[in-house]
Protein backbone atom coordinates (compact mmCIF):
# COMPACT_ATOMS: atom_id res chain seq x y z
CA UNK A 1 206.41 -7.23 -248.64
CA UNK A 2 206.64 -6.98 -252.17
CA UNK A 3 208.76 -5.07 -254.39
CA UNK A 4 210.72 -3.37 -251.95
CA UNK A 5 207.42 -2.11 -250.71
CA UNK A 6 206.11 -2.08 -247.31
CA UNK A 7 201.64 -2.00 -247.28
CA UNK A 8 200.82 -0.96 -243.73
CA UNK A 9 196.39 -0.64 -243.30
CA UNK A 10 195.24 1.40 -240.72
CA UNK A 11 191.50 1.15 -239.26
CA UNK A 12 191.20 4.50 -237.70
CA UNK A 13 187.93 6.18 -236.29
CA UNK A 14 185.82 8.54 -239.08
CA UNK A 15 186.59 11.71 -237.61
CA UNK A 16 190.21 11.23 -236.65
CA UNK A 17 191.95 14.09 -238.65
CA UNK A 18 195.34 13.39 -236.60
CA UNK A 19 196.76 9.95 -237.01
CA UNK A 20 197.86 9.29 -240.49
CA UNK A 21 199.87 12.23 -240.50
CA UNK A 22 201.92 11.15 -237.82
CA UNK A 23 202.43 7.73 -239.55
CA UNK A 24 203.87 9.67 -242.84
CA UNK A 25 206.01 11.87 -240.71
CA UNK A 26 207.40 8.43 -238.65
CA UNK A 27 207.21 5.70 -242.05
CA UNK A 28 210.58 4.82 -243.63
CA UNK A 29 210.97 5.12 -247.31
CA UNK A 30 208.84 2.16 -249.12
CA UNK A 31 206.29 1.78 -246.21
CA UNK A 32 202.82 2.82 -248.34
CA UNK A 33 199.85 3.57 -245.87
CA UNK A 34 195.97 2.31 -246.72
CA UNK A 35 192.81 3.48 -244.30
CA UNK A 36 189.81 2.16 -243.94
CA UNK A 37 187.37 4.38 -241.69
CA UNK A 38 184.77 3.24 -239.35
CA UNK A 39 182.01 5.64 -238.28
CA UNK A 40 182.32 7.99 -234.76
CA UNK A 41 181.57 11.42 -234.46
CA UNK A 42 181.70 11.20 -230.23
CA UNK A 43 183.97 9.52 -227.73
CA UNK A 44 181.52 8.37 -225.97
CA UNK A 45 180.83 4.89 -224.87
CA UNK A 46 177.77 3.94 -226.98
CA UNK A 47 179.37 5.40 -229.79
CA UNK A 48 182.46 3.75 -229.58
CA UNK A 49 180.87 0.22 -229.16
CA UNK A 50 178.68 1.04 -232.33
CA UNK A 51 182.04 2.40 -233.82
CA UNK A 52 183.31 -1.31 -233.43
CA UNK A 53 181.01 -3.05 -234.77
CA UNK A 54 182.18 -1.68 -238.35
CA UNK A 55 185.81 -2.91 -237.39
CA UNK A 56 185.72 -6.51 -239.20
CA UNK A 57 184.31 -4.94 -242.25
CA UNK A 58 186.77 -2.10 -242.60
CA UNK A 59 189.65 -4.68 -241.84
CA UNK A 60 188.49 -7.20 -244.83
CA UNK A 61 188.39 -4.64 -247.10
CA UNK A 62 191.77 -3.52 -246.15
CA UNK A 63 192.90 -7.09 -246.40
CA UNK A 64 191.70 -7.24 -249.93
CA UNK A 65 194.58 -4.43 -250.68
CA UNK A 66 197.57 -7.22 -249.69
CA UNK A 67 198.31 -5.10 -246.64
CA UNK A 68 201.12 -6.70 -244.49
CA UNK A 69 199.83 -4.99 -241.29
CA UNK A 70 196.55 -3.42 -240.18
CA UNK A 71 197.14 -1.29 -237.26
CA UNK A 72 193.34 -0.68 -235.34
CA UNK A 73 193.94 2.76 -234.68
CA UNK A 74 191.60 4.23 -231.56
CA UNK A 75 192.97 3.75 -227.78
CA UNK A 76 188.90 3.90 -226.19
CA UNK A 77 187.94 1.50 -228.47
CA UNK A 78 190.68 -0.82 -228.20
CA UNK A 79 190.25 -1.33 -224.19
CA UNK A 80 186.68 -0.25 -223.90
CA UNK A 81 185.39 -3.83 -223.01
CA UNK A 82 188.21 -4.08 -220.00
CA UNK A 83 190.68 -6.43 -219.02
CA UNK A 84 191.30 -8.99 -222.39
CA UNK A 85 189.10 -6.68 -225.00
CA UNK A 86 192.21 -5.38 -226.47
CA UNK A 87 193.15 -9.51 -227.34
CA UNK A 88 189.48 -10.65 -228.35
CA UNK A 89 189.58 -7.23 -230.79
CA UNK A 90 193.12 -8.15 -232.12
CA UNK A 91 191.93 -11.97 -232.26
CA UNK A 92 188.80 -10.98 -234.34
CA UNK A 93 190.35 -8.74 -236.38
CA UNK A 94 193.14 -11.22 -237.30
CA UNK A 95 190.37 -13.52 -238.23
CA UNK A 96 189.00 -11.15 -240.98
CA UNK A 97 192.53 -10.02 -241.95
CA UNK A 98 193.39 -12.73 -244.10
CA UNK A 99 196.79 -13.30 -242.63
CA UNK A 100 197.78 -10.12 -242.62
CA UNK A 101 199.60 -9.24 -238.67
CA UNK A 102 197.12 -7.25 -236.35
CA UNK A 103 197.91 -4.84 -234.18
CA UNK A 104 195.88 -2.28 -231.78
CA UNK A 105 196.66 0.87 -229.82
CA UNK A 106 196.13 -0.23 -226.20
CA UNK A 107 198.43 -3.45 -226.43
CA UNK A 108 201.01 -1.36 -228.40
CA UNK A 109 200.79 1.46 -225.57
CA UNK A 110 201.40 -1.43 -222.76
CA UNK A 111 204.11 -2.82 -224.87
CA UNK A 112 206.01 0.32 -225.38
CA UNK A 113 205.94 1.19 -221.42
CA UNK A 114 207.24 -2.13 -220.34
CA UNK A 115 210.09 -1.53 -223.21
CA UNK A 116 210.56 1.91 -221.51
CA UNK A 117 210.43 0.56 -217.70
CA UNK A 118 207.66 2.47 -216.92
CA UNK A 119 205.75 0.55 -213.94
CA UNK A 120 204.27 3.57 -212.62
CA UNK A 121 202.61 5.85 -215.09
CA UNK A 122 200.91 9.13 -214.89
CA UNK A 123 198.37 9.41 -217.72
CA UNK A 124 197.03 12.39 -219.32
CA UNK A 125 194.14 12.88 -222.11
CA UNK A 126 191.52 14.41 -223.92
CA UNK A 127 188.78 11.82 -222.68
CA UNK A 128 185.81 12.69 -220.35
CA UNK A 129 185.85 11.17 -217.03
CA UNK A 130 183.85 7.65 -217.74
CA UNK A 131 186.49 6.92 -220.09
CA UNK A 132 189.25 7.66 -218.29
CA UNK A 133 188.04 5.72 -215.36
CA UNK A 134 188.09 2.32 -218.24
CA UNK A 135 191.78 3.47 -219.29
CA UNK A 136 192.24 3.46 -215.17
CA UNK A 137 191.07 0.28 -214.76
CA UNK A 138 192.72 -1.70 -217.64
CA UNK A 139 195.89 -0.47 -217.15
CA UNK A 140 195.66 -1.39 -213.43
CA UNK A 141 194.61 -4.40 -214.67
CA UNK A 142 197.89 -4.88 -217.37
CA UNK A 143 200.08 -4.40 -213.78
CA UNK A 144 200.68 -0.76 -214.11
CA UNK A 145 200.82 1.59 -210.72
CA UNK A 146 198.34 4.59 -212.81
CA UNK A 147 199.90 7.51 -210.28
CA UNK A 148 197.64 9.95 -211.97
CA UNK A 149 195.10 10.20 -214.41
CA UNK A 150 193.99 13.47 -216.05
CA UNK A 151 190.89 14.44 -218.65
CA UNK A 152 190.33 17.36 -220.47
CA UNK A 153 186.91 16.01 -220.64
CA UNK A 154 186.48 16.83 -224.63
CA UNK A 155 183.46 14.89 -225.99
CA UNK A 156 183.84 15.92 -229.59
CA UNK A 157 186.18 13.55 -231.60
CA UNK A 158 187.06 16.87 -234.01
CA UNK A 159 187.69 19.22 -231.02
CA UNK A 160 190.14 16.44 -229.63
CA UNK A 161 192.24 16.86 -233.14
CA UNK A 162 191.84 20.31 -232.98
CA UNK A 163 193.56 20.96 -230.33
CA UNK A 164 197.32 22.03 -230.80
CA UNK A 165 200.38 20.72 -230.25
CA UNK A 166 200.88 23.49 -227.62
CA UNK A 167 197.75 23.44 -226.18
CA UNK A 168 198.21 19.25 -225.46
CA UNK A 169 201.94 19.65 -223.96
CA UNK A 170 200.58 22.92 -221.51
CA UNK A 171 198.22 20.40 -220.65
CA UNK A 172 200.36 17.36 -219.89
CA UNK A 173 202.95 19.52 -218.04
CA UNK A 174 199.84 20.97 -215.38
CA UNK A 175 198.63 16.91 -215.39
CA UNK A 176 201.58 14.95 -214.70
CA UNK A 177 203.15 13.12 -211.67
CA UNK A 178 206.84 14.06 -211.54
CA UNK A 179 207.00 11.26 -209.21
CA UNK A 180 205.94 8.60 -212.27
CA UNK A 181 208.19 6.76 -213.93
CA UNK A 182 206.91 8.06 -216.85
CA UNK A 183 204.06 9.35 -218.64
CA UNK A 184 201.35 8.22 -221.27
CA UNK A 185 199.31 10.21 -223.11
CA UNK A 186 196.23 8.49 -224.51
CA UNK A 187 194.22 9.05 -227.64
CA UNK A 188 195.19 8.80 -231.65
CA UNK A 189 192.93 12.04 -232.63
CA UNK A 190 194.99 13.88 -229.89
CA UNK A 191 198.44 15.82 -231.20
CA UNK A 192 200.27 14.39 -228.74
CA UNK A 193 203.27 12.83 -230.63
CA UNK A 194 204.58 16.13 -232.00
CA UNK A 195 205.38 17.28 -228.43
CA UNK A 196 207.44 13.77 -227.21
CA UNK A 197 210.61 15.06 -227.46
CA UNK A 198 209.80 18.68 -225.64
CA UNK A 199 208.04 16.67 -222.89
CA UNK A 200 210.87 14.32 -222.29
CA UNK A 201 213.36 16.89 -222.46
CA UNK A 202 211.41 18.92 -219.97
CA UNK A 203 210.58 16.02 -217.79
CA UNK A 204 213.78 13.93 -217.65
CA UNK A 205 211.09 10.50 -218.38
CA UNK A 206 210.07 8.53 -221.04
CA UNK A 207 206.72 9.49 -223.05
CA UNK A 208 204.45 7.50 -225.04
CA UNK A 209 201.89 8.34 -226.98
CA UNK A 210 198.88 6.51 -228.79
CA UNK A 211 200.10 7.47 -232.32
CA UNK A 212 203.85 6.32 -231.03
CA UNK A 213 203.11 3.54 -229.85
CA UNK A 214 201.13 2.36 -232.60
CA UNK A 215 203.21 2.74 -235.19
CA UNK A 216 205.88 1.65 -233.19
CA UNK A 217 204.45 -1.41 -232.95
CA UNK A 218 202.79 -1.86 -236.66
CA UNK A 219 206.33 -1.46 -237.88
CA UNK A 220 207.88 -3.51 -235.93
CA UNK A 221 205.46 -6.59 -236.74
CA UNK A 222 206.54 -5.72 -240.11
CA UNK A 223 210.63 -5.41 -239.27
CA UNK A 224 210.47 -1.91 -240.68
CA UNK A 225 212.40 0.98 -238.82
CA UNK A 226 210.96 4.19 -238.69
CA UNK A 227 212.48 7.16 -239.58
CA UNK A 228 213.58 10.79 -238.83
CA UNK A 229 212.14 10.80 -235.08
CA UNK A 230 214.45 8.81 -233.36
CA UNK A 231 214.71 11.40 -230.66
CA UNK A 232 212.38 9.75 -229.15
CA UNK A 233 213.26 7.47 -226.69
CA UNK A 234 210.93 5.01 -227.86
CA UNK A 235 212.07 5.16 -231.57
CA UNK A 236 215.18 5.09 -230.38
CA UNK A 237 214.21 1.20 -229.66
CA UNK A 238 213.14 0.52 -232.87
């Protein structure tokens, strides 16, 4: 911090058109926001493990701006490898980040359940069904009961973020197990954080979010509130 001023980096995929807006709508005054983009068109497997390949690049370029945080900003990519890949990306990417704190989107999103109490979680998202089935089995994995796990099976990374904010909370309502303690919704390309505090008022249960929980947790490394959304339950913990 310097100034007053708060420099939070984001590595987010190429195509993502969806998750730096959220982090303006959620940043506190003096919180300044720096991207570096790494190439993916598809969320596909290949593509995402080509996609991170670019990530150690993209994160020493962003250290290079004094960032205090760099927030690696895709959920697939973050626990594509399984079990521990979420920890060897955050390790490697602290490595090339010059001291700056690390975070990622799939430990954020395991974080912010356990703050929430969710143990059994009913998961909806945009992903196709190979994708899902890795989300499946690391958050079995991380100790979570996964009651249900829905796919709209998009493919396209720009037909994921154009999808409205209506469209992704019909979705999620047709999706979700009402018996779940609560309910994640997976991808930062997806416009899924506009529609927390509808779901949770319509469901009675905690919601998280990629976009929510990353930022959540990039700010909080940082000891930065965030701002103007704390009608969500998990801003509300902030």
């Amino acid at each position: 911090m310097r100034d007053g001023l708060v420099r939070v980096g984001i590595v987010l995929p190429s195509s993502n058109t969806t998750f730096e807006a959220d982090f303006h709508r959620a940043a506190a005054p003096g919180v300044t926001l720096h991207s570096s983009r790494i190439w993916l068109l598809d969320a596909r497997v290949t593509d995402l493990e080509s996609m991170n390949r670019e990530a150690e690049s993209a994160v020493r370029y962003l250290a290079s701006a004094d960032v205090d945080v760099i927030a690696y900003a895709c959920t697939s990519g973050s626990f594509l490898g399984g079990l521990g890949h979420d920890e060897e990306l955050v390790a490697r990417l602290a490595a090339a980040a010059g001291g700056a704190a690390v975070v990622c989107t799939s430990s954020a999103a395991v974080q912010a359940m356990h703050v929430l109490g969710i143990e059994r979680v009913s998961v909806v998202t945009p992903y196709t069904t190979d994708i899902n089935e890795r989300l499946g089995q690391y958050l079995g994995g991380m100790g979570f009961e996964v009651t249900g796990l829905s796919g709209a099976g998009l493919v396209s990374n720009l037909d994921i973020g154009r999808q409205s904010p209506d469209e992704v909370a019909a979705f999620a309502l047709s999706q979700i197990d009402s018996e779940a303690d609560g309910y994640f919704l997976s991808c930062t390309n997806w416009r899924a954080m506009e529609v927390v505090e509808a779901l949770e008022q319509e469901t009675g249960k905690p919601v998280v979010t990629s976009n929510q929980a990353t930022i959540w947790a990039a700010c909080r490394s940082v000891s930065v509130a965030t701002q103007g959304t704390h009608t969500q339950r998990l801003f509300a913990t902030s």
